[in-house]
PDB file of N, CA and C in Angstrom:
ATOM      1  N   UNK A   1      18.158  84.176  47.284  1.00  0.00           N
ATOM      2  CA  UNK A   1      18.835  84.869  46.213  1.00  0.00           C
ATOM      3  C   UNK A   1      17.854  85.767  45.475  1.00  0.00           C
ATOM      4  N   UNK A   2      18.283  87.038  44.943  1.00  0.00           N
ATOM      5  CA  UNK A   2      17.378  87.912  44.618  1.00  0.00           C
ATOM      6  C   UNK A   2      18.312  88.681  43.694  1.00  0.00           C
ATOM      7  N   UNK A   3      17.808  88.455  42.176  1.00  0.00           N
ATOM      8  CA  UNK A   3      18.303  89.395  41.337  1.00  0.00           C
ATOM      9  C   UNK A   3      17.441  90.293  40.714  1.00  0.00           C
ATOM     10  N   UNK A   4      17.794  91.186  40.189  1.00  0.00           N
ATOM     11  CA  UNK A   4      17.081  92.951  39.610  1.00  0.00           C
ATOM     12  C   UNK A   4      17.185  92.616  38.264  1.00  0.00           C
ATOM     13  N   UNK A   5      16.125  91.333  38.018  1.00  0.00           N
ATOM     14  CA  UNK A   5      15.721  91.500  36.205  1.00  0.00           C
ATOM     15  C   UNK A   5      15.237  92.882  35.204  1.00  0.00           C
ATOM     16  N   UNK A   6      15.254  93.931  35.862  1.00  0.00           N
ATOM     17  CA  UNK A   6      14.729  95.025  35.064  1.00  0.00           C
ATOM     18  C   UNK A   6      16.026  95.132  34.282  1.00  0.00           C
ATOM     19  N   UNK A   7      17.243  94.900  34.965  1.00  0.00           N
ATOM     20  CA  UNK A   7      18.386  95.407  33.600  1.00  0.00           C
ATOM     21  C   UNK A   7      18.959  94.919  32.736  1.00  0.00           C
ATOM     22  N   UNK A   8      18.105  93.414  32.163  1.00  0.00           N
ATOM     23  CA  UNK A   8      18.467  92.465  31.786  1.00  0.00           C
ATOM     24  C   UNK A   8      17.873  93.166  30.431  1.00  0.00           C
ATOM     25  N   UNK A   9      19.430  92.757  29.242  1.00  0.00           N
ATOM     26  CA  UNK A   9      18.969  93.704  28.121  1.00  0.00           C
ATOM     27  C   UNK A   9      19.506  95.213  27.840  1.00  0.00           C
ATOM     28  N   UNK A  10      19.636  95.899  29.284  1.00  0.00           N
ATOM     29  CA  UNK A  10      19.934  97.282  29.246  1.00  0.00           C
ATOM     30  C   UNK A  10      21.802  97.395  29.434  1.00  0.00           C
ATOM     31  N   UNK A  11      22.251  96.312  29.071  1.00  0.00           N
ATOM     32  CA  UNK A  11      23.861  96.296  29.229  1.00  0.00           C
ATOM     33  C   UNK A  11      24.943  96.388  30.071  1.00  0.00           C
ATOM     34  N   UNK A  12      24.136  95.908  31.595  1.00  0.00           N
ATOM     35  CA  UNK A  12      24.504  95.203  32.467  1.00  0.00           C
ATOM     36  C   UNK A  12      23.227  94.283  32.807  1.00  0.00           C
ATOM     37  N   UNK A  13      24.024  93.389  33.682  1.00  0.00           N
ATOM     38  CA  UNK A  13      22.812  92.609  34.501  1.00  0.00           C
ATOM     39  C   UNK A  13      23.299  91.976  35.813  1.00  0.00           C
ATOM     40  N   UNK A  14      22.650  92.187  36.642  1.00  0.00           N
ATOM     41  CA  UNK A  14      22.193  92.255  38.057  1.00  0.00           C
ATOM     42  C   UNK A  14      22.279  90.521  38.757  1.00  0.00           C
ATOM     43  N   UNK A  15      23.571  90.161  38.939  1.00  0.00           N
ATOM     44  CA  UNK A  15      23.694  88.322  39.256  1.00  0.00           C
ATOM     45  C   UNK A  15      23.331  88.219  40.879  1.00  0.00           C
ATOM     46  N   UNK A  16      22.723  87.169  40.530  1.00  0.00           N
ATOM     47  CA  UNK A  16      22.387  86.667  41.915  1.00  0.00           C
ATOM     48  C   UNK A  16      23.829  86.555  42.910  1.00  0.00           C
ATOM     49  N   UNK A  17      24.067  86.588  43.945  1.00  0.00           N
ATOM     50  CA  UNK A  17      25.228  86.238  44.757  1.00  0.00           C
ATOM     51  C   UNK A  17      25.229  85.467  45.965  1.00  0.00           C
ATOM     52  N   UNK A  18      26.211  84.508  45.980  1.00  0.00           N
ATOM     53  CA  UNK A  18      26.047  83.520  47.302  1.00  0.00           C
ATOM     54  C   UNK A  18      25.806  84.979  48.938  1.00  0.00           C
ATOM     55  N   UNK A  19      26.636  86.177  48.409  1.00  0.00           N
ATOM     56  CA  UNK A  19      26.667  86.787  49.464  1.00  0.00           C
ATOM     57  C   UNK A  19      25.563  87.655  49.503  1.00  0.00           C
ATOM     58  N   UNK A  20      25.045  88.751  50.175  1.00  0.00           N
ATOM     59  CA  UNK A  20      24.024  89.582  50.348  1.00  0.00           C
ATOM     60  C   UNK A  20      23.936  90.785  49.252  1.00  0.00           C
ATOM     61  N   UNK A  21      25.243  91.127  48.939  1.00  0.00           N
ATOM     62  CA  UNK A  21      26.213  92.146  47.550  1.00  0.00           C
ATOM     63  C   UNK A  21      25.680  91.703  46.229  1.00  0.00           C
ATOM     64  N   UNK A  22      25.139  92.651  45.480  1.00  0.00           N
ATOM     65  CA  UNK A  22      25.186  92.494  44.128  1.00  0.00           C
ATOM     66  C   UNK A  22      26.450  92.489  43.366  1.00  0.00           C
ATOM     67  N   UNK A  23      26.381  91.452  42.509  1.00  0.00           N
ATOM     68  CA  UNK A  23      27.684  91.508  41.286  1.00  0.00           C
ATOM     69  C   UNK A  23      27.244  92.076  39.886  1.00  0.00           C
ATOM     70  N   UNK A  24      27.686  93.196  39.436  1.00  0.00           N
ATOM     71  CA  UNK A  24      27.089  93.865  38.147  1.00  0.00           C
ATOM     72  C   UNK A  24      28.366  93.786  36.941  1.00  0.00           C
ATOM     73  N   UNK A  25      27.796  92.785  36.316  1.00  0.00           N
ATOM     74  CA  UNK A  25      28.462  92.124  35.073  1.00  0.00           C
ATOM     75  C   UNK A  25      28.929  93.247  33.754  1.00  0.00           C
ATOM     76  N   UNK A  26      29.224  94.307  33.250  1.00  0.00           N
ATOM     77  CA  UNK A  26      29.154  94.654  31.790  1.00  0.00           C
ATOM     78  C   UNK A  26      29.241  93.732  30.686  1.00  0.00           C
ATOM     79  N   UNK A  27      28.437  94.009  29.806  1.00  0.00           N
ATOM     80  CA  UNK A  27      28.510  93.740  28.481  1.00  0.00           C
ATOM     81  C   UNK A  27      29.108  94.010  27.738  1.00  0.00           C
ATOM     82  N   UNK A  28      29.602  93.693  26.550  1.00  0.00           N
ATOM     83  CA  UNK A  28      30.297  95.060  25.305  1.00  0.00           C
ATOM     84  C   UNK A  28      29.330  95.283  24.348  1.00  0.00           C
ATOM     85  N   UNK A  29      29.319  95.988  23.879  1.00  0.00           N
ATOM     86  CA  UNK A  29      28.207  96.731  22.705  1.00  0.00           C
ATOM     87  C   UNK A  29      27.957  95.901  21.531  1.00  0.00           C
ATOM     88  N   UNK A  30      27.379  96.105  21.194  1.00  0.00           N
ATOM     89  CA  UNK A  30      27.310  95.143  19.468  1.00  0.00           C
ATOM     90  C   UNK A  30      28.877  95.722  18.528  1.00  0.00           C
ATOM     91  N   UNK A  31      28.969  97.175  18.655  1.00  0.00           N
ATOM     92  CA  UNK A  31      30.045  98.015  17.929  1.00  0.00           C
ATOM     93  C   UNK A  31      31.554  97.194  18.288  1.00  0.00           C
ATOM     94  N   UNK A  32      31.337  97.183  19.711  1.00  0.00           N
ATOM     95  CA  UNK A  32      32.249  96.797  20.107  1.00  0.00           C
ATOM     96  C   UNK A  32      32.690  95.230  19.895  1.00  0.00           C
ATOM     97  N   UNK A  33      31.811  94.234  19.353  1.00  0.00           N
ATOM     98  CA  UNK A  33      32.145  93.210  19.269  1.00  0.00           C
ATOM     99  C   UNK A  33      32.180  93.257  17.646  1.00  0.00           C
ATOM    100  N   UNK A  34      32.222  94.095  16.764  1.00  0.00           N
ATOM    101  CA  UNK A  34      32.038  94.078  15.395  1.00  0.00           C
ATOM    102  C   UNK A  34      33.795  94.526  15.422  1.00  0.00           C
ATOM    103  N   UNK A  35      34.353  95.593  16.066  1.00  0.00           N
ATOM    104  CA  UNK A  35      35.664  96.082  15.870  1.00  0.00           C
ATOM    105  C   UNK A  35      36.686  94.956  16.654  1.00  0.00           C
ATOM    106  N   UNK A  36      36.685  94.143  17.369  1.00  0.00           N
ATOM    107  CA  UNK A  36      37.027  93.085  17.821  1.00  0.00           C
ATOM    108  C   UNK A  36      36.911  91.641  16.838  1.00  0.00           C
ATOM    109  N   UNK A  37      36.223  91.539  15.920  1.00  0.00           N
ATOM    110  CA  UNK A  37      36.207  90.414  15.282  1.00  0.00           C
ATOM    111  C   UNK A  37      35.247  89.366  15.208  1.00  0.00           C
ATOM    112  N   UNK A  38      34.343  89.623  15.657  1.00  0.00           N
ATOM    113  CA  UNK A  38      33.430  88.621  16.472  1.00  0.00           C
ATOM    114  C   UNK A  38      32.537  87.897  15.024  1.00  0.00           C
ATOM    115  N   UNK A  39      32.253  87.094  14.414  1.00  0.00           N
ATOM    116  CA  UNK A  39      31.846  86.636  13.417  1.00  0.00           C
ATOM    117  C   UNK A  39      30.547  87.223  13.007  1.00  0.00           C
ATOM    118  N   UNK A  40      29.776  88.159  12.287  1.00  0.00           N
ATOM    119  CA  UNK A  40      28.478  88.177  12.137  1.00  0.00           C
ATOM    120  C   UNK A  40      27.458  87.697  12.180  1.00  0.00           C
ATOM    121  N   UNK A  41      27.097  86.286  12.056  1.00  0.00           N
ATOM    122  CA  UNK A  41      26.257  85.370  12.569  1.00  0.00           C
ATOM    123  C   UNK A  41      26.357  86.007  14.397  1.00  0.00           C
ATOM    124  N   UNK A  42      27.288  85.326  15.008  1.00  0.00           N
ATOM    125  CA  UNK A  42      27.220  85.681  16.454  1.00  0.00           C
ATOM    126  C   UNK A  42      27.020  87.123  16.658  1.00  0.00           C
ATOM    127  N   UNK A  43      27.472  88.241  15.770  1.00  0.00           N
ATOM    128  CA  UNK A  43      27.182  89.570  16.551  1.00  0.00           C
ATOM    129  C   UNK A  43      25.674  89.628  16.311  1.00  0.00           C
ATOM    130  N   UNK A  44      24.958  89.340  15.029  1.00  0.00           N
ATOM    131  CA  UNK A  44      23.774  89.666  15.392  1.00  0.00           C
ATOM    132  C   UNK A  44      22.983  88.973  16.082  1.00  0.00           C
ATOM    133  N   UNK A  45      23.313  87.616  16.794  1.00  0.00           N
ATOM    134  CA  UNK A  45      22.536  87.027  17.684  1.00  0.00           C
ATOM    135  C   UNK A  45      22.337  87.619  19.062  1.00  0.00           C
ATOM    136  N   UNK A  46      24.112  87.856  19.545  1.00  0.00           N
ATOM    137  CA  UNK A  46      23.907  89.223  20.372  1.00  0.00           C
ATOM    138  C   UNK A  46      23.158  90.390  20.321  1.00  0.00           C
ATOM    139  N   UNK A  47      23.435  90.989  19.098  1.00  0.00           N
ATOM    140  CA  UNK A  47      22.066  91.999  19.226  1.00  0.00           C
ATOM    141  C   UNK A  47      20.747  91.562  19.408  1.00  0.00           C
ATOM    142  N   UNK A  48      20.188  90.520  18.776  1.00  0.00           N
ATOM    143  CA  UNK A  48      18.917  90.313  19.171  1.00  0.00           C
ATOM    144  C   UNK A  48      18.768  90.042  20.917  1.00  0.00           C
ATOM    145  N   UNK A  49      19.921  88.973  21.095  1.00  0.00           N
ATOM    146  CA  UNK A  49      19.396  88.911  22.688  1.00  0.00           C
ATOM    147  C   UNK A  49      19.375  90.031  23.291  1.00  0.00           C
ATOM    148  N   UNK A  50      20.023  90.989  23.331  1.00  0.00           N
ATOM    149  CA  UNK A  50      20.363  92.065  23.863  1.00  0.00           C
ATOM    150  C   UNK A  50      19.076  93.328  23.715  1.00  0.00           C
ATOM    151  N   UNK A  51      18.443  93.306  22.858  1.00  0.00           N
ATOM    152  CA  UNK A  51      17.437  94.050  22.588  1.00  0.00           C
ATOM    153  C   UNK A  51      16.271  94.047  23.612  1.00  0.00           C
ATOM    154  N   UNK A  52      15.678  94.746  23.941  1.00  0.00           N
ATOM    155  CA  UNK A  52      14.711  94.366  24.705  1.00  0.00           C
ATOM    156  C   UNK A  52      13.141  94.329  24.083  1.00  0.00           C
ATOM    157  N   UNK A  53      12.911  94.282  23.392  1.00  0.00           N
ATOM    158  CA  UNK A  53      11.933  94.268  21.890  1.00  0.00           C
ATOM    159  C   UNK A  53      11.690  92.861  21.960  1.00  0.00           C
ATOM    160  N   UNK A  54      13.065  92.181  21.974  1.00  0.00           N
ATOM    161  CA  UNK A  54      12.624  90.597  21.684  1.00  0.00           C
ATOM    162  C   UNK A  54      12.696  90.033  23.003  1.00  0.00           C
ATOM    163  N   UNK A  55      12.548  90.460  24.384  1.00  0.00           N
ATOM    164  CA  UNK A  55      12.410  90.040  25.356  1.00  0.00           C
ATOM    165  C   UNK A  55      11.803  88.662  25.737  1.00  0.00           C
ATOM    166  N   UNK A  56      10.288  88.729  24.878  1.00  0.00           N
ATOM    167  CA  UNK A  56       9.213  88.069  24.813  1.00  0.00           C
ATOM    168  C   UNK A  56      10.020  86.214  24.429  1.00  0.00           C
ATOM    169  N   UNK A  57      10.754  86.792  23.389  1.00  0.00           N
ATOM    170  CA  UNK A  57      11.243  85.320  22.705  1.00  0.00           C
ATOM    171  C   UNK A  57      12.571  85.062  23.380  1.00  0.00           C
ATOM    172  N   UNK A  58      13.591  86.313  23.881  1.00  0.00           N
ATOM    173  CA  UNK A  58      14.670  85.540  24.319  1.00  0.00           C
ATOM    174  C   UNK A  58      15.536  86.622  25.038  1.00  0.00           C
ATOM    175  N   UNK A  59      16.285  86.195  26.243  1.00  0.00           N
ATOM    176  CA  UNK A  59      16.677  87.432  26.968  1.00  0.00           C
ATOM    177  C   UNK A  59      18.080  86.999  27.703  1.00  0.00           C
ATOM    178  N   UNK A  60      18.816  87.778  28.481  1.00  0.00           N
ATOM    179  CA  UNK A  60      20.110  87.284  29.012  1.00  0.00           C
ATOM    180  C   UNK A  60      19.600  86.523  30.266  1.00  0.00           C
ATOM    181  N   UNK A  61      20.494  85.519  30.498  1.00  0.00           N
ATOM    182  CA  UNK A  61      20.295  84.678  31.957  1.00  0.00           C
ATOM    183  C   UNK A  61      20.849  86.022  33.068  1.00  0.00           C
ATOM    184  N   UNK A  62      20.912  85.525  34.289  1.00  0.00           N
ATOM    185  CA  UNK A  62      20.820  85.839  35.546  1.00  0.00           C
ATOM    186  C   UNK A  62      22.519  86.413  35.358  1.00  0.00           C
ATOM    187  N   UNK A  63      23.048  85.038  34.911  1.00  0.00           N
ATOM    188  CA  UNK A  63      24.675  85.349  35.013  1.00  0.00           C
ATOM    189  C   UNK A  63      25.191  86.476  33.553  1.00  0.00           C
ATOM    190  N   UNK A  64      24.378  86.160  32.711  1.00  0.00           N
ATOM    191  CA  UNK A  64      24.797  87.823  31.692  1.00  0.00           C
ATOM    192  C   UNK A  64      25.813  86.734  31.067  1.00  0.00           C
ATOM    193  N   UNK A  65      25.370  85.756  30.980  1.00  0.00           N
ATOM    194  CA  UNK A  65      26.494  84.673  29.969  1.00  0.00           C
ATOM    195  C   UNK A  65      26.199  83.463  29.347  1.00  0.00           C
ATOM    196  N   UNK A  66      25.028  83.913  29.408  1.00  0.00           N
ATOM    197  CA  UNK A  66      24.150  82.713  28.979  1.00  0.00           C
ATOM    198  C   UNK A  66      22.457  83.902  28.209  1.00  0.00           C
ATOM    199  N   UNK A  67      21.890  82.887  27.801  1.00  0.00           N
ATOM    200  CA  UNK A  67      20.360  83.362  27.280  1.00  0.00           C
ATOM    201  C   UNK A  67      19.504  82.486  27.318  1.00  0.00           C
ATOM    202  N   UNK A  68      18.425  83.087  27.522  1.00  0.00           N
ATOM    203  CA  UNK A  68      16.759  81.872  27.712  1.00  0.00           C
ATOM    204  C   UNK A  68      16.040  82.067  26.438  1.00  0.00           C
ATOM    205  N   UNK A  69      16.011  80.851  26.168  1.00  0.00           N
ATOM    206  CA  UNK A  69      14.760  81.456  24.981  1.00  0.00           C
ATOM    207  C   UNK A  69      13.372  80.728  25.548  1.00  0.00           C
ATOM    208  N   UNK A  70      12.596  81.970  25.424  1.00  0.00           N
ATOM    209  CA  UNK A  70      11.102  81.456  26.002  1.00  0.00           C
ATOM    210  C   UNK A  70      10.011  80.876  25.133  1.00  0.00           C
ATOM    211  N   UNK A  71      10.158  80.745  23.627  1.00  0.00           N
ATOM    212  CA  UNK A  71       9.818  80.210  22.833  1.00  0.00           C
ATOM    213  C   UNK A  71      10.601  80.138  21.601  1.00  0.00           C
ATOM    214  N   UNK A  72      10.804  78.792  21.294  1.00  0.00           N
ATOM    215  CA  UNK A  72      11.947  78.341  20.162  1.00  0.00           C
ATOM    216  C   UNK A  72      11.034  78.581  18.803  1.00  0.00           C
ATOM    217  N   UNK A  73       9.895  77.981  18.894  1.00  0.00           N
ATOM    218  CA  UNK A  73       9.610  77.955  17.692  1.00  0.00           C
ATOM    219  C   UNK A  73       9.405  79.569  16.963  1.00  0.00           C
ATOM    220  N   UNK A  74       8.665  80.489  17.769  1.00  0.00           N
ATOM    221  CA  UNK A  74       8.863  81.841  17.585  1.00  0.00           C
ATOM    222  C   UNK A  74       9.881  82.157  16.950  1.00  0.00           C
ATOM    223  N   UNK A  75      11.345  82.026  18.005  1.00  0.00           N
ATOM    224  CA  UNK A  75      12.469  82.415  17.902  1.00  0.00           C
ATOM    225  C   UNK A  75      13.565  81.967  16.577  1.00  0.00           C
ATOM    226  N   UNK A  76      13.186  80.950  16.511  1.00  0.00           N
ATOM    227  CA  UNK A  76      13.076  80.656  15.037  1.00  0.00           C
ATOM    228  C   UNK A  76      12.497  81.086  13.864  1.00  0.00           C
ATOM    229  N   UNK A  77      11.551  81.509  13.711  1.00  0.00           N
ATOM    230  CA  UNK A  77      11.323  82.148  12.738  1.00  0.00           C
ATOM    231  C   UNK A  77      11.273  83.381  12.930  1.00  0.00           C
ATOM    232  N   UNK A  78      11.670  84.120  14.025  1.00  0.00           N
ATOM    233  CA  UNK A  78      12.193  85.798  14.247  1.00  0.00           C
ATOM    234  C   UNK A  78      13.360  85.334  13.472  1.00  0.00           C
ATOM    235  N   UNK A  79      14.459  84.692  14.058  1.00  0.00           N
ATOM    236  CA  UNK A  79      15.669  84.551  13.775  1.00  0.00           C
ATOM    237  C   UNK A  79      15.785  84.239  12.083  1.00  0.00           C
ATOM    238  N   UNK A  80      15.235  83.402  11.557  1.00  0.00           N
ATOM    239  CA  UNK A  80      15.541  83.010  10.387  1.00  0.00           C
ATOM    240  C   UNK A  80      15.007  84.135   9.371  1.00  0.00           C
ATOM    241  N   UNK A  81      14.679  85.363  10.342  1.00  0.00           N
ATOM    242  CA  UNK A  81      14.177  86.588   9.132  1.00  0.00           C
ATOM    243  C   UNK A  81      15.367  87.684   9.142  1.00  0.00           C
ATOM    244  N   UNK A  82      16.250  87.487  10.108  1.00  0.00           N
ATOM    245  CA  UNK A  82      17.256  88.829  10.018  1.00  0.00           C
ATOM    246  C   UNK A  82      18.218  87.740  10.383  1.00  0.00           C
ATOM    247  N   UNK A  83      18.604  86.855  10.601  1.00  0.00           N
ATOM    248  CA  UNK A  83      20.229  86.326  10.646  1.00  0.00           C
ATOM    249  C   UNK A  83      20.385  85.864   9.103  1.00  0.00           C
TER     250      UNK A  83
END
């Protein structure tokens, strides 16, 4: 299995597949989840994952439906300065 982590962040992402075919997931925008309803706490968590700035601390999984955080304690105190 072989996925294309470069677009992870850039608003699709690149899923691994049982078959040889890439599956390319979209995202919706931050805008777009603000005119939809989406609670503010959660939209700006999305934006942070989504950023590629904070890569370092936390980024989308493989499947574009999930997120890794590569250091909590960091990410925690990134987080507890803008949420």
């Amino acid at each position: 299995m072989v996925a294309d982590v470069a677009n992870i962040g850039q608003g699709i992402d690149v899923v691994p597949s049982c078959f040889s075919q890439e599956v390319i997931l979209p995202r919706p925008t931050h805008e777009k989840l603000r005119e939809i309803g989406v609670p503010q706490f959660l939209s700006k968590l999305y934006e942070i994952v989504d950023d590629p700035n904070t890569d370092y601390l936390v980024q989308w999984g493989f499947d574009g439906q999930s997120f890794v955080v590569h250091d909590a304690n960091a990410f925690c105190d990134y987080s507890s300065q803008v949420l």
